[in-house]
C-alpha atoms as a PDB file:
ATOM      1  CA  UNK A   1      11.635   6.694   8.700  1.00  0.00           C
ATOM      2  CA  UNK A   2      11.102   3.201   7.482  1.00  0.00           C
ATOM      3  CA  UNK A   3       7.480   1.368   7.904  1.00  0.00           C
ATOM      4  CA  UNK A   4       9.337  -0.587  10.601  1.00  0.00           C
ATOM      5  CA  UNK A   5      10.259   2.484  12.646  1.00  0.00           C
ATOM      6  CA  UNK A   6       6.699   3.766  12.798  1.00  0.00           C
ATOM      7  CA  UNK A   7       5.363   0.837  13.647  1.00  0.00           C
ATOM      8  CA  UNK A   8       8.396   0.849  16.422  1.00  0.00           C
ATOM      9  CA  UNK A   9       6.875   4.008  17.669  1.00  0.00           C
ATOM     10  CA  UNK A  10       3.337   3.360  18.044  1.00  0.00           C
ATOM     11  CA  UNK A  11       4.404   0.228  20.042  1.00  0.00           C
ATOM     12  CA  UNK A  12       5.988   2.105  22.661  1.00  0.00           C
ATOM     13  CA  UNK A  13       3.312   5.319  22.934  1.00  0.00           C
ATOM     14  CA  UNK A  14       0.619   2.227  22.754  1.00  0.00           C
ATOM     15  CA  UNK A  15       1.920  -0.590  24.870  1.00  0.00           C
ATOM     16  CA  UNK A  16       0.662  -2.635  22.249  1.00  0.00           C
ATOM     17  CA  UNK A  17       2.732  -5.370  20.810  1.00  0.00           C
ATOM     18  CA  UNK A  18       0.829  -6.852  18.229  1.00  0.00           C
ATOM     19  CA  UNK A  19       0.690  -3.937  15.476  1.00  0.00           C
ATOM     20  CA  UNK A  20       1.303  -4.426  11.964  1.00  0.00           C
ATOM     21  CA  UNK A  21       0.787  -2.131   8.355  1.00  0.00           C
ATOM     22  CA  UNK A  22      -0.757  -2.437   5.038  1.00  0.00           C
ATOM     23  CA  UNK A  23       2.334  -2.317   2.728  1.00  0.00           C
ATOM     24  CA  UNK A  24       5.573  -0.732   3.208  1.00  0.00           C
ATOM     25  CA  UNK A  25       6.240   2.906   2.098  1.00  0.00           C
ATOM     26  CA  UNK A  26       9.677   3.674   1.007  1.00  0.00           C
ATOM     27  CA  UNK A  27      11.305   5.853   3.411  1.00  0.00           C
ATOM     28  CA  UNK A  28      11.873   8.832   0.896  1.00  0.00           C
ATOM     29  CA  UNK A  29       7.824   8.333   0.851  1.00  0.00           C
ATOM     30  CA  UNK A  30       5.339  10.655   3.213  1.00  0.00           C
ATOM     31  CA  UNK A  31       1.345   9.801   2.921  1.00  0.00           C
ATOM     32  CA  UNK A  32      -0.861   7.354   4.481  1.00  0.00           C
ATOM     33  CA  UNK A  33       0.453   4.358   6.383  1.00  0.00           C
ATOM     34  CA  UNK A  34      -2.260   2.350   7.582  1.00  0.00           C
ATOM     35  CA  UNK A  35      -1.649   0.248  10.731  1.00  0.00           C
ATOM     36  CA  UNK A  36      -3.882  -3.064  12.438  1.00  0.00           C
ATOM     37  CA  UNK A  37      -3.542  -2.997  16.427  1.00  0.00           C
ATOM     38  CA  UNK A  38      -4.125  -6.170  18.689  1.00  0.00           C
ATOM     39  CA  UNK A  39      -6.827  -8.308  17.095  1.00  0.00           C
ATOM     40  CA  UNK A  40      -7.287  -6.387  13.970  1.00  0.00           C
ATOM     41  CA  UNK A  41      -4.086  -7.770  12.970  1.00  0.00           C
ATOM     42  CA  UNK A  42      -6.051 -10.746  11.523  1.00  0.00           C
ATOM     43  CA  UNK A  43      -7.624  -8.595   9.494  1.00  0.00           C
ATOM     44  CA  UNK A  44      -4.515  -8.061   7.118  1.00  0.00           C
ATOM     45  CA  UNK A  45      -4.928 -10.988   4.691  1.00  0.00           C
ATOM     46  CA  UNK A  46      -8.276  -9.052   3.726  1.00  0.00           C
ATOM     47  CA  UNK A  47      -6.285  -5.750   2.703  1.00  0.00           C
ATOM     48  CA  UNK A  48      -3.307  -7.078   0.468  1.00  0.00           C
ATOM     49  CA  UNK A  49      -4.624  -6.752  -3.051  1.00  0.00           C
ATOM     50  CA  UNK A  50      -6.142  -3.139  -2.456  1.00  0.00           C
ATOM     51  CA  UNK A  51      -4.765  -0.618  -4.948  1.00  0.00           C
ATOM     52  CA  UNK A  52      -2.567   2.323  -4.162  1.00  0.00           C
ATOM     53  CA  UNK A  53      -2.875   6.445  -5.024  1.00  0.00           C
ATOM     54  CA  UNK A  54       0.045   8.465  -5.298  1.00  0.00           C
ATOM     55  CA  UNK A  55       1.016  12.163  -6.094  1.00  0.00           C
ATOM     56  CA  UNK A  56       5.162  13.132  -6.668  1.00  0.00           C
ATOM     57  CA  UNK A  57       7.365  14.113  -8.526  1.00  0.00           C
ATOM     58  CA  UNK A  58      10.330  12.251 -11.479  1.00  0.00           C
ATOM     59  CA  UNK A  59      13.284  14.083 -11.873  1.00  0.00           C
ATOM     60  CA  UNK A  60      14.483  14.085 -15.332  1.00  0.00           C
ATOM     61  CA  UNK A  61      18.660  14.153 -16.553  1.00  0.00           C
ATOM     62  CA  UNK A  62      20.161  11.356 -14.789  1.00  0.00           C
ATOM     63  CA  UNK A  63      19.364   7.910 -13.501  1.00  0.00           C
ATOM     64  CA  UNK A  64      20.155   6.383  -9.816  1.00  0.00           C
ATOM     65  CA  UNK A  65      20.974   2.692  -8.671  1.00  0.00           C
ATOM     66  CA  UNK A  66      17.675   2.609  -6.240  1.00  0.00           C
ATOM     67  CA  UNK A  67      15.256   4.346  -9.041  1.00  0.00           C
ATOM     68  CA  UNK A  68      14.537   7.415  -6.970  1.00  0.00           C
ATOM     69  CA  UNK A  69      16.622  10.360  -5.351  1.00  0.00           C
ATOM     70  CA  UNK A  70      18.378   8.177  -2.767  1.00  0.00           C
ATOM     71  CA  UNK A  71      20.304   6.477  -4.811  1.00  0.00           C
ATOM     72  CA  UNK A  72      23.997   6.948  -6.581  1.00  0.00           C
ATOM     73  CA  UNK A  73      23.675   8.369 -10.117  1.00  0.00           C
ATOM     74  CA  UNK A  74      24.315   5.433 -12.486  1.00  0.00           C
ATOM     75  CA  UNK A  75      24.607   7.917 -15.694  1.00  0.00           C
ATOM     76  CA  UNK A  76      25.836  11.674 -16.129  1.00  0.00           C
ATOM     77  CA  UNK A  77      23.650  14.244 -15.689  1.00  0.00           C
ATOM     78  CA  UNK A  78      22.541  16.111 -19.003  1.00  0.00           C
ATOM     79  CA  UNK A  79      19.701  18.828 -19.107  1.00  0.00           C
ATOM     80  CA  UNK A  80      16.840  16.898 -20.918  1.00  0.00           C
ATOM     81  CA  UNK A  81      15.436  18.302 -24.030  1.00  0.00           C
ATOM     82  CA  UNK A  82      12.083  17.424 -22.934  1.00  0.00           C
ATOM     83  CA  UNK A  83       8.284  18.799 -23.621  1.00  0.00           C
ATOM     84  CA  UNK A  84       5.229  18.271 -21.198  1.00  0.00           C
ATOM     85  CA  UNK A  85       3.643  17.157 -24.644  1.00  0.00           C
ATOM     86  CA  UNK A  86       6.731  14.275 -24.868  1.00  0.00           C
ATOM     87  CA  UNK A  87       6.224  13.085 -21.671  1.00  0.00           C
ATOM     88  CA  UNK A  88       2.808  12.299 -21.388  1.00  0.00           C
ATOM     89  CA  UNK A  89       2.611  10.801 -24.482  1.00  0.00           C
ATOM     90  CA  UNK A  90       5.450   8.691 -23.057  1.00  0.00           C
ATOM     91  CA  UNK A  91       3.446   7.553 -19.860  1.00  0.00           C
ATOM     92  CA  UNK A  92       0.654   5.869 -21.843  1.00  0.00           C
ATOM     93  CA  UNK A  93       2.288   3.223 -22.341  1.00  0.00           C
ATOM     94  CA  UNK A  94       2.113   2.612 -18.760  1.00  0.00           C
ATOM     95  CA  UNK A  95      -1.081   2.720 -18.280  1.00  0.00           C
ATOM     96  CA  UNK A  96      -3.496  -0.525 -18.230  1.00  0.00           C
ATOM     97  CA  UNK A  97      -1.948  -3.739 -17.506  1.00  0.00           C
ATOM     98  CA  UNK A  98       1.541  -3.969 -18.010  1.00  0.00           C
ATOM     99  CA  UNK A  99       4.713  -6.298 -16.841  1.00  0.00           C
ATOM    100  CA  UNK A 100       7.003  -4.756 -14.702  1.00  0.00           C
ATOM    101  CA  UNK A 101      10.535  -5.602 -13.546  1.00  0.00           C
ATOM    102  CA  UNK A 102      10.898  -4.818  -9.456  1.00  0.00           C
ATOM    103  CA  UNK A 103      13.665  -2.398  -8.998  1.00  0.00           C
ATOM    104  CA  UNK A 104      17.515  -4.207  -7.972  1.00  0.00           C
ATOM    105  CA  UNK A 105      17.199  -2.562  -4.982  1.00  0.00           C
ATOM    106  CA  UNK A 106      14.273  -3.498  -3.450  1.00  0.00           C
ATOM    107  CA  UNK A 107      12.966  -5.490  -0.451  1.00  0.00           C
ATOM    108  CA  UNK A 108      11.352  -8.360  -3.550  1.00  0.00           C
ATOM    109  CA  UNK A 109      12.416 -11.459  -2.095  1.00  0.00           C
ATOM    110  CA  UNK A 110      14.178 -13.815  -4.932  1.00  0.00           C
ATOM    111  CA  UNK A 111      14.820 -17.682  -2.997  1.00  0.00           C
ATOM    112  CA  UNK A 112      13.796 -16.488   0.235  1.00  0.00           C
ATOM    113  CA  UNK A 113      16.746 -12.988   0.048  1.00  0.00           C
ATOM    114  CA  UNK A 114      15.735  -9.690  -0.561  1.00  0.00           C
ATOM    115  CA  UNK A 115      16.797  -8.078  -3.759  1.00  0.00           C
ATOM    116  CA  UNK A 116      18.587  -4.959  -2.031  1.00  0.00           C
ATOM    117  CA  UNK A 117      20.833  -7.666  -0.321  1.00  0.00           C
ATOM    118  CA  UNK A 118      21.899  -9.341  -3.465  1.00  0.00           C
ATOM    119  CA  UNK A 119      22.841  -6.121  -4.522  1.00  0.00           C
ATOM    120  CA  UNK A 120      24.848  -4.806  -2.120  1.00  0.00           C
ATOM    121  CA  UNK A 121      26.879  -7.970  -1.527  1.00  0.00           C
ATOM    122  CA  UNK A 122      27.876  -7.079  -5.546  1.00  0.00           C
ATOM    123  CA  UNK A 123      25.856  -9.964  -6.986  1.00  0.00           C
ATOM    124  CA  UNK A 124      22.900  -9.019 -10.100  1.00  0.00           C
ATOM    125  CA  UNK A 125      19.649  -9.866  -8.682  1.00  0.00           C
ATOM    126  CA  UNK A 126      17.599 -12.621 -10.792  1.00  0.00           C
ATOM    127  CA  UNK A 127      14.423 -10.098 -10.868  1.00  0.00           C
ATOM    128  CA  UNK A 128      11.294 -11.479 -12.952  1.00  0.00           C
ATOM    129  CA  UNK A 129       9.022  -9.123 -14.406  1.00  0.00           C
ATOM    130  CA  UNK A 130       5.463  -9.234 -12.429  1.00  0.00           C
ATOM    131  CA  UNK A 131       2.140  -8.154 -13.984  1.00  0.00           C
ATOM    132  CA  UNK A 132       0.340  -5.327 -12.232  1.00  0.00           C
ATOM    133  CA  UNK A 133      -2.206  -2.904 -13.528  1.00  0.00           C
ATOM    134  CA  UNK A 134      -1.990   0.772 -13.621  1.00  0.00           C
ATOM    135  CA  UNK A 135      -5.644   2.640 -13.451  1.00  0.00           C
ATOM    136  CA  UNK A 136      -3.957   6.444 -13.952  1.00  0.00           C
ATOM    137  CA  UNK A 137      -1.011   7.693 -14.241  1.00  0.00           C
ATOM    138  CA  UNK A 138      -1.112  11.555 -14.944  1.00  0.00           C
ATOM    139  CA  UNK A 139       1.546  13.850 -15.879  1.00  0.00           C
ATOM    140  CA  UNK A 140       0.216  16.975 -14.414  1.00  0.00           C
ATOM    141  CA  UNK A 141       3.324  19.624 -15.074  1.00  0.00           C
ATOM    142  CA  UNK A 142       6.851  19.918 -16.232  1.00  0.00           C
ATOM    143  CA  UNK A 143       8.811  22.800 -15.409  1.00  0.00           C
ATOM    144  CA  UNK A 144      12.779  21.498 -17.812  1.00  0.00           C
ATOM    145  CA  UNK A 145      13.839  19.038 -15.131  1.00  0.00           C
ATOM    146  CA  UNK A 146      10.796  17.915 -12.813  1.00  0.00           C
ATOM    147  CA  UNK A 147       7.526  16.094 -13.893  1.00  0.00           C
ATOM    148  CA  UNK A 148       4.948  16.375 -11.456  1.00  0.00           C
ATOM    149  CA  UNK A 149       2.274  13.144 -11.587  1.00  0.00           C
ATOM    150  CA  UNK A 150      -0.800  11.233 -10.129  1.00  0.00           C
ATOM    151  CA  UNK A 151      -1.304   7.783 -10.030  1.00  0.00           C
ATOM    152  CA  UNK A 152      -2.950   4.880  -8.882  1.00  0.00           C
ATOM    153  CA  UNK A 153      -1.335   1.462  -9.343  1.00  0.00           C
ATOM    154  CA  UNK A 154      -2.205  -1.924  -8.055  1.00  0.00           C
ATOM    155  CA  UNK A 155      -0.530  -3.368  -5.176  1.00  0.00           C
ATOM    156  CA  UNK A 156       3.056  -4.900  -5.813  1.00  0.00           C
ATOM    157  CA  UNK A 157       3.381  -2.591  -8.486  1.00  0.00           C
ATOM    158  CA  UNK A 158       7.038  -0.046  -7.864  1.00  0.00           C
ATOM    159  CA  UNK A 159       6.634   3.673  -8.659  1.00  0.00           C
ATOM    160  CA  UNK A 160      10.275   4.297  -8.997  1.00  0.00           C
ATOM    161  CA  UNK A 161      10.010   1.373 -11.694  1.00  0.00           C
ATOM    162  CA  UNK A 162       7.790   3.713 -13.693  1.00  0.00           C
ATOM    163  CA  UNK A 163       9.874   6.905 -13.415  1.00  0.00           C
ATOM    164  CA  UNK A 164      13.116   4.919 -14.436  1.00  0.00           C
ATOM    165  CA  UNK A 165      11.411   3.085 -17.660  1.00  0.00           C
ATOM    166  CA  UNK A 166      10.164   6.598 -18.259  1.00  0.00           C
ATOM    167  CA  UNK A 167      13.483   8.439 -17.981  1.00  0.00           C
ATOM    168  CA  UNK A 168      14.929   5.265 -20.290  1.00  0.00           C
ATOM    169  CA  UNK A 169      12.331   5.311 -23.339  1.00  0.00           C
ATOM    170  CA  UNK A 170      12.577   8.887 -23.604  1.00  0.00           C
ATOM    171  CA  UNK A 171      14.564  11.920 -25.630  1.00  0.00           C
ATOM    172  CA  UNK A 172      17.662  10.936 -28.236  1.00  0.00           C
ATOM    173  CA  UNK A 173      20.123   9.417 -27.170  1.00  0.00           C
ATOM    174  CA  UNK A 174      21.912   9.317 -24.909  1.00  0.00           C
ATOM    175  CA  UNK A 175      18.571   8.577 -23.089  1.00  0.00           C
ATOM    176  CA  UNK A 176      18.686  11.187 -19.969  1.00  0.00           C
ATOM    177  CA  UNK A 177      17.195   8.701 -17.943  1.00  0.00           C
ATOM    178  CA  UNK A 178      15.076   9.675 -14.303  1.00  0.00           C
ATOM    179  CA  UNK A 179      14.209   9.043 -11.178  1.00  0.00           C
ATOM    180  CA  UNK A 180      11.557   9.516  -8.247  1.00  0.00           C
ATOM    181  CA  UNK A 181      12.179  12.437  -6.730  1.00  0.00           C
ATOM    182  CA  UNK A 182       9.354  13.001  -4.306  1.00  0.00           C
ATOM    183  CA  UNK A 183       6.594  10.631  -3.510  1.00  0.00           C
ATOM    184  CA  UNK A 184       3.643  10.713  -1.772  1.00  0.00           C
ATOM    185  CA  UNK A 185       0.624   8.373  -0.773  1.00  0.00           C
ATOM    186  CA  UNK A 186      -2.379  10.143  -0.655  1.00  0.00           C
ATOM    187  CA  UNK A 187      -4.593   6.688  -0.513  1.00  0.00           C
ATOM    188  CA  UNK A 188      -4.273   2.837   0.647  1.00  0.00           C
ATOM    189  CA  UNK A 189      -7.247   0.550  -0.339  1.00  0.00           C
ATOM    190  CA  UNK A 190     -10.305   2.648   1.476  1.00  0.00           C
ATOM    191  CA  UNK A 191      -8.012   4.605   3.465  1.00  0.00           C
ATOM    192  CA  UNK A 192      -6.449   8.155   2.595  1.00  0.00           C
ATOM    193  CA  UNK A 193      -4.590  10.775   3.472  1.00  0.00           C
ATOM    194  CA  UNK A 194      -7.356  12.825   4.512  1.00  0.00           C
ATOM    195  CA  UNK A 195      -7.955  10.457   7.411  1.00  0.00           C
ATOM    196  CA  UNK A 196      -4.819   9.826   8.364  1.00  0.00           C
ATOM    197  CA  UNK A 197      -3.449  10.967  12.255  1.00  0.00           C
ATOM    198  CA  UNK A 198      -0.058  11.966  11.872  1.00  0.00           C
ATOM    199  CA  UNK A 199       2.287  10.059  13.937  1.00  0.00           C
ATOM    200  CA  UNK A 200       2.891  12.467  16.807  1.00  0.00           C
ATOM    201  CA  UNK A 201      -0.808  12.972  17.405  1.00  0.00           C
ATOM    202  CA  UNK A 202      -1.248   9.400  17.624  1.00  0.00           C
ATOM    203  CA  UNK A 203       1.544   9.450  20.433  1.00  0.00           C
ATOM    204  CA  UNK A 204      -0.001  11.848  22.210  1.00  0.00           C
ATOM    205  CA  UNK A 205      -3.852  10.393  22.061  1.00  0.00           C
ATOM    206  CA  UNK A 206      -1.962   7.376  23.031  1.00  0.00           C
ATOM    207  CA  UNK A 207      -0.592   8.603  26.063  1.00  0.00           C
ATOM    208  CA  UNK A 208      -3.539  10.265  27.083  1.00  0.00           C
ATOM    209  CA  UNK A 209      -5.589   7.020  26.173  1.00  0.00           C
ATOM    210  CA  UNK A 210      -7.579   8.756  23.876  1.00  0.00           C
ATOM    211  CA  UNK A 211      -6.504   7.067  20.694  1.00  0.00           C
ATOM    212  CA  UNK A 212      -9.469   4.472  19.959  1.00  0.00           C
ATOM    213  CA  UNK A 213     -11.548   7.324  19.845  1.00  0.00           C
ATOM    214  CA  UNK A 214      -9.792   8.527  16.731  1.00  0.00           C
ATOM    215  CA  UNK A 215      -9.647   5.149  15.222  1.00  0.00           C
ATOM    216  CA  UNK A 216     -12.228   4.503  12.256  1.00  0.00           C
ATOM    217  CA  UNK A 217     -15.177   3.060  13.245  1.00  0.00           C
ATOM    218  CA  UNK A 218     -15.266  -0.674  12.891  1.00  0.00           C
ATOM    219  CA  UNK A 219     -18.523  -0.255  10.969  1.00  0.00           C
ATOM    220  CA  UNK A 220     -16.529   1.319   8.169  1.00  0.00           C
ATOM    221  CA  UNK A 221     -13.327  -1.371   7.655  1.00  0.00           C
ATOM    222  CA  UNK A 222     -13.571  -3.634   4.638  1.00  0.00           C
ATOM    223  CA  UNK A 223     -16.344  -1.638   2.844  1.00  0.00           C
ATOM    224  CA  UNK A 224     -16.726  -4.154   0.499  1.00  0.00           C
ATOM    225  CA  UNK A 225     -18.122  -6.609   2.967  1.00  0.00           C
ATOM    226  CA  UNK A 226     -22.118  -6.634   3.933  1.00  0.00           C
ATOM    227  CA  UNK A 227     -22.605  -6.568   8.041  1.00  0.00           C
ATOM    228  CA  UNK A 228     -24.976  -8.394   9.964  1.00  0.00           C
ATOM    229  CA  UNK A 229     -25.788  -8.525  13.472  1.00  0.00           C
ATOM    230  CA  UNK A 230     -25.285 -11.723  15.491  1.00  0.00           C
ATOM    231  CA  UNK A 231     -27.382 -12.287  18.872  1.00  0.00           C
ATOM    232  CA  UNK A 232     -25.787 -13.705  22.309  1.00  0.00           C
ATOM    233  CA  UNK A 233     -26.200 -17.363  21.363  1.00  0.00           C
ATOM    234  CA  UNK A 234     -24.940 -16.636  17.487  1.00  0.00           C
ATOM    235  CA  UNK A 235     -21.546 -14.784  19.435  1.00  0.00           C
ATOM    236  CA  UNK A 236     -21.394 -18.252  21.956  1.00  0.00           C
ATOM    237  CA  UNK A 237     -21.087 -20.731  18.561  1.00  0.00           C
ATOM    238  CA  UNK A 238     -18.708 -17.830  17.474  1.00  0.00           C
ATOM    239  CA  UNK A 239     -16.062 -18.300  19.879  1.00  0.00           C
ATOM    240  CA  UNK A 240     -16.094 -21.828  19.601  1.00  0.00           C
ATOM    241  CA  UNK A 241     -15.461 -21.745  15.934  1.00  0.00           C
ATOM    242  CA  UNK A 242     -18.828 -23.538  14.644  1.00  0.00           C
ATOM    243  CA  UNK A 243     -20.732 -23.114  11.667  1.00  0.00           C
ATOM    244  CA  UNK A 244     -23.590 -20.334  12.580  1.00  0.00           C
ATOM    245  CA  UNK A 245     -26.867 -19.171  10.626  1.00  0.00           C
ATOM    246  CA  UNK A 246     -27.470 -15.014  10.070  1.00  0.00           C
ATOM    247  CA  UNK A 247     -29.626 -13.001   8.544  1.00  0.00           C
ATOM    248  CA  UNK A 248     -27.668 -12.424   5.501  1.00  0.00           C
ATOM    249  CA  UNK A 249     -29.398 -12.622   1.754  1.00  0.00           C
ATOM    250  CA  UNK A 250     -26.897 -10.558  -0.407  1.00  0.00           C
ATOM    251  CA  UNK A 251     -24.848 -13.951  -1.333  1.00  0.00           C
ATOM    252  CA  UNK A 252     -21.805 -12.532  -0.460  1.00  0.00           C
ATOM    253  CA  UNK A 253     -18.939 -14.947  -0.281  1.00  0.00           C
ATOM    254  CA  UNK A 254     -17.353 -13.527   3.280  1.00  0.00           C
ATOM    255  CA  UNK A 255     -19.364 -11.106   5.738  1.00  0.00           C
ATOM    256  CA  UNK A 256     -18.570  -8.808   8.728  1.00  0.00           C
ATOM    257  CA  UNK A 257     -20.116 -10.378  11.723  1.00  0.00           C
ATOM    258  CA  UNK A 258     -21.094  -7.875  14.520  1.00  0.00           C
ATOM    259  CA  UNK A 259     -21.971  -7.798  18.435  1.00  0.00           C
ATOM    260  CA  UNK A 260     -24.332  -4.618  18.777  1.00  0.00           C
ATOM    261  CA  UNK A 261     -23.198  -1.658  16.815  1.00  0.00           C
ATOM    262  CA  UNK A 262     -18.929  -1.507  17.321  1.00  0.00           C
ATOM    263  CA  UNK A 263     -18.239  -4.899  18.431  1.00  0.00           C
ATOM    264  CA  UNK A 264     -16.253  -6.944  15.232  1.00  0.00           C
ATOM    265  CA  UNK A 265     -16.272 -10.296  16.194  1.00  0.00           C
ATOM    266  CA  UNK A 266     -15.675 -12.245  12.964  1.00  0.00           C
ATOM    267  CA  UNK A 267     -15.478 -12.940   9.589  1.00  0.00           C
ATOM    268  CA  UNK A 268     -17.796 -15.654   8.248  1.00  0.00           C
ATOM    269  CA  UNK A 269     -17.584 -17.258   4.510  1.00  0.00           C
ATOM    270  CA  UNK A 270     -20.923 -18.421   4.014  1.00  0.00           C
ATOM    271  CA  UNK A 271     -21.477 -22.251   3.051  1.00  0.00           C
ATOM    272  CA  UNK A 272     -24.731 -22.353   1.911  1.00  0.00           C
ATOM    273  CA  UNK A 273     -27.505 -20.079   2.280  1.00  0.00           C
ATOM    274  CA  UNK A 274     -27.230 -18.331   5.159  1.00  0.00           C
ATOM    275  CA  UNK A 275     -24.815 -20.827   6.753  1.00  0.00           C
ATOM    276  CA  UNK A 276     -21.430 -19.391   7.449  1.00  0.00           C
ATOM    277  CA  UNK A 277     -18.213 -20.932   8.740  1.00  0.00           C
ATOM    278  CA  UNK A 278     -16.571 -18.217  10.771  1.00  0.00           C
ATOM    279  CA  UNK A 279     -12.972 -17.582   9.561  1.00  0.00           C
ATOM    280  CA  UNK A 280     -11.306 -15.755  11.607  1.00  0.00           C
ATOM    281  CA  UNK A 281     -12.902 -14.609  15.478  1.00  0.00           C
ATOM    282  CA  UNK A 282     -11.737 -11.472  17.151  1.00  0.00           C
ATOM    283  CA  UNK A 283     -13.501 -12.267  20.769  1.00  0.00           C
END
């Protein structure tokens, strides 16, 4: 399944139209997809720089066109003379901030086309190398062929880009090159694996209109922001998009605004003070 198709799927066990996710997962990929229904939608420009966790596996030997197991082997297949020890003293180079080319086949978007498209209709990508930081990446067991790993990477960064540069830097040559062979996101931002509903649960809550119930409580999105409680005539300047006053000392740039205990009805940056422009209203 691609991102796409599970959003597809929670449309029709929802009814809801407006449903979008936090950052695409490969479709080799299992883990935690996390998805904004009806107004929360707005909430996505909030999410997009949250870092990623991941636990899989790079297949060491041979080298594929995507970067992972999908793909069609771009270079023979030899058994790699390889050592746990080699390996992870390999991946430190990858850890910290690094530049990173996006792989050819990839949904990167060079002059408005996808990368994968330029690809396939023969042509060489023009692929620039993007910054990103990796926080861990731990090589956790090698058993001659297959490196099992953890790591956390910031968003926009490509696992598969990892395991190939990996596969290329290392052994004599011929360099016996790798790719992604399983992957799995265990965490997106604040939310993880653990939390997760797997799809067909969520179609069946959905049917039987229990799903909001297993939804996280709106208290708990966006962590990062402070909440306050507005009152009836705070909620009425609100919803007509004025400038409001609220409790709120921390200085926090942006805030959660609340309606009683569940009810998200806004975002506010603050101006001055306690003075906050609302920017974006969910009521």
């Amino acid at each position: 399944m691609t991102s796409h198709d599970v959003v597809a799927r929670l449309r029709r066990a929802t009814g809801e139209q407006s449903i979008g996710h936090l950052g695409t997962l490969d479709p080799m990929a299992t883990g935690v997809l996390p998805l904004l229904l009806g107004k929360f939608t707005r909430l996505a420009q909030f999410y997009g720089s949250h870092e990623k966790a991941y636990i899989g596996t790079i297949r060491f030997g041979f080298s594929t066109d995507t970067y992972d197991a999908e793909g069609a082997p771009t270079s023979a297949p030899v058994r790699p003379s390889l050592t746990l020890e080699h390996i992870r003293a390999a991946a430190v180079r990858f850890r910290g901030d690094i530049d990173q080319l996006p792989p050819p086949i990839s949904a990167k978007k060079i002059g408005g086309k996808a990368a994968y498209k330029i690809t396939r209709a023969g042509e060489t990508p023009k692929l620039k190398a993007a910054r990103i930081h990796i926080a861990e990446f731990a090589i956790t067991s090698f058993d001659g062929e297959l490196a099992a790993f953890r790591m956390r990477i910031s968003s926009g960064g490509y696992v598969r880009s990892v395991a190939h540069e990996l596969g290329q830097i290392l052994g004599p040559e011929p360099h016996p090159g790798a790719h992604l062979a399983t992957l799995r996101r265990i965490a997106s931002g604040p939310f993880t694996v653990e939390q997760a509903i797997p799809l067909a649960e969520a179609e069946s809550l959905a049917g039987e209109n229990q799903l909001a119930a297993h939804l996280p409580h709106p208290r708990t999105l966006l962590p990062e922001l402070p909440a306050v409680t507005a009152d009836e005539r705070t909620l009425s300047r609100l919803r007509n998009g004025m400038q409001i006053n609220l409790p709120e000392f921390t200085q926090a740039p942006l805030v959660k605004v609340f309606y009683g205990q569940a009810q998200l009805v806004a975002i506010g940056k603050r101006i001055a003070g306690t003075l906050f422009q609302p920017t974006i209203v969910l009521v």
